[in-house]
Protein backbone atom coordinates (compact mmCIF):
# COMPACT_ATOMS: atom_id res chain seq x y z
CA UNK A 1 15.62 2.12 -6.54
CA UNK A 2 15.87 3.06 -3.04
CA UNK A 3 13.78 2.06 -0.07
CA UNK A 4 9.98 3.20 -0.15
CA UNK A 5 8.93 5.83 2.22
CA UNK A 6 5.78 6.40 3.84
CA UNK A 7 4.18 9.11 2.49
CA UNK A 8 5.70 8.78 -1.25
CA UNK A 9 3.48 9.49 -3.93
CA UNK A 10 3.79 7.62 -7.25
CA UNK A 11 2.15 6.97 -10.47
CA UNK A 12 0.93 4.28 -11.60
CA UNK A 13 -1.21 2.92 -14.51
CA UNK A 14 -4.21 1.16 -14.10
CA UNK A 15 -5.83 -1.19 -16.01
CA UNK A 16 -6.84 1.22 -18.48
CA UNK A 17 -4.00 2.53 -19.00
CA UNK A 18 -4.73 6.37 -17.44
CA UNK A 19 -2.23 6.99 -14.82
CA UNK A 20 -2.96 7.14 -11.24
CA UNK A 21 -1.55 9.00 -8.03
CA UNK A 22 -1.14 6.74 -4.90
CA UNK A 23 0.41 7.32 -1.87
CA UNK A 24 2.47 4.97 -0.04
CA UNK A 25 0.21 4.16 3.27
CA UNK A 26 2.65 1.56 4.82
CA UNK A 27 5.65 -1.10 3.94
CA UNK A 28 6.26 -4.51 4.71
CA UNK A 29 8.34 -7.57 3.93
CA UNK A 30 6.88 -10.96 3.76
CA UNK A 31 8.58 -13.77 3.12
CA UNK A 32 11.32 -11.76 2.15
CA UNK A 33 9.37 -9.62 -0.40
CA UNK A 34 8.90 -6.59 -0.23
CA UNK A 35 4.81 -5.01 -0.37
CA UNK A 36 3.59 -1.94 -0.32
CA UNK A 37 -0.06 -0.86 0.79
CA UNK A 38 -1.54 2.29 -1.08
CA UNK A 39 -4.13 4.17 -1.40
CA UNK A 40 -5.26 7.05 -4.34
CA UNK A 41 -3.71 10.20 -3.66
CA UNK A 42 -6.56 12.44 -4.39
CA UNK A 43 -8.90 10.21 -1.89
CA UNK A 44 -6.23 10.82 0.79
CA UNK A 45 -6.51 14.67 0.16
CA UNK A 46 -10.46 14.85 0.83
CA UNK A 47 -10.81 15.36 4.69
CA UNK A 48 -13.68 13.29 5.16
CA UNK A 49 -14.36 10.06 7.63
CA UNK A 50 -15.36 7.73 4.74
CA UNK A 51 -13.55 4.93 4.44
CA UNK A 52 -10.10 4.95 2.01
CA UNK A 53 -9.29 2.35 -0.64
CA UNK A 54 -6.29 0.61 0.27
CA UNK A 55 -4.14 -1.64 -2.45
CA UNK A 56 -1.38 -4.05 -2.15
CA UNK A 57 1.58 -3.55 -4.43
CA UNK A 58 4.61 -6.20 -4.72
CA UNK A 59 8.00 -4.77 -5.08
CA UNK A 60 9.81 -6.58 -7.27
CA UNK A 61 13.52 -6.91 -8.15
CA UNK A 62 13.65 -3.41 -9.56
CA UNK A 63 12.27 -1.96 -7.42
CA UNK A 64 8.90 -1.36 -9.48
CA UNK A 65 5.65 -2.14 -8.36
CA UNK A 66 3.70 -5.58 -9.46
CA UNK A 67 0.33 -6.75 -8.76
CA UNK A 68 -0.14 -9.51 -6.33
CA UNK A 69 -1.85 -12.59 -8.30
CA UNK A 70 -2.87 -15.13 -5.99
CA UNK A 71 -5.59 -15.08 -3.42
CA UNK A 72 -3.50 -16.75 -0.93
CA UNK A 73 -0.76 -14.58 -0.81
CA UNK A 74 -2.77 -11.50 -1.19
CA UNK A 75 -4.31 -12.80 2.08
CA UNK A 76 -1.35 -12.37 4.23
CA UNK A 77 -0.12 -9.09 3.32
CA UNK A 78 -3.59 -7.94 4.00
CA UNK A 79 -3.73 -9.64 7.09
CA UNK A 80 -0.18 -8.43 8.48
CA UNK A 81 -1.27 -4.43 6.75
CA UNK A 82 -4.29 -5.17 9.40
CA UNK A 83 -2.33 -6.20 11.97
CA UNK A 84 0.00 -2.86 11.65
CA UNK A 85 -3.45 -0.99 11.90
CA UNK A 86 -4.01 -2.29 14.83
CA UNK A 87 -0.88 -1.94 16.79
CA UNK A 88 -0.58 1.59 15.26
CA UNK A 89 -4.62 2.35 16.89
CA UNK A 90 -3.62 0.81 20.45
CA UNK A 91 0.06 2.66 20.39
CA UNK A 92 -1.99 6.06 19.37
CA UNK A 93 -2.27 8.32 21.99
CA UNK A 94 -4.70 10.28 21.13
């Protein structure tokens, strides 16, 4: 597979098995794996100020997406998506 883009839109299955839209908000490696951080496609659509659902998405070996299972590790790539936030917000010029 090749390298995730900002802005892709894939779909996924939930745990339900109905199939999903997300958007690919931002990408980061960690510990040399690679995470993505998503949100549903149709909420991105909606102009509106409320705030978005974001998820966290391993990339595994082939390149398809995995959920992240422990707490711990969850914890960082939220914490590192964060800090990308905030650089992006303070780097904004508008």
């Amino acid at each position: 597979m090749s390298k995730i883009e900002i802005g892709e839109v894939f779909t996924i299955s939930d745990e339900n098995n109905e199939e999903q839209e997300v958007e690919v908000l931002a990408t980061m490696t960690l510990e040399n794996t690679e995470y993505v951080a998503v949100s549903f496609a149709e909420d991105l659509k909606e102009e509106n100020d409320e705030d978005i659902d974001v998820f966290f998405l391993k990339v595994d070996e082939e390149g398809d997406f995995a959920a992240i299972e422990s707490d711990d590790e969850f914890d960082k790539v939220s914490s590192m998506f964060d800090e990308m936030m905030d650089e992006e917000e303070t780097t904004d010029p508008n």
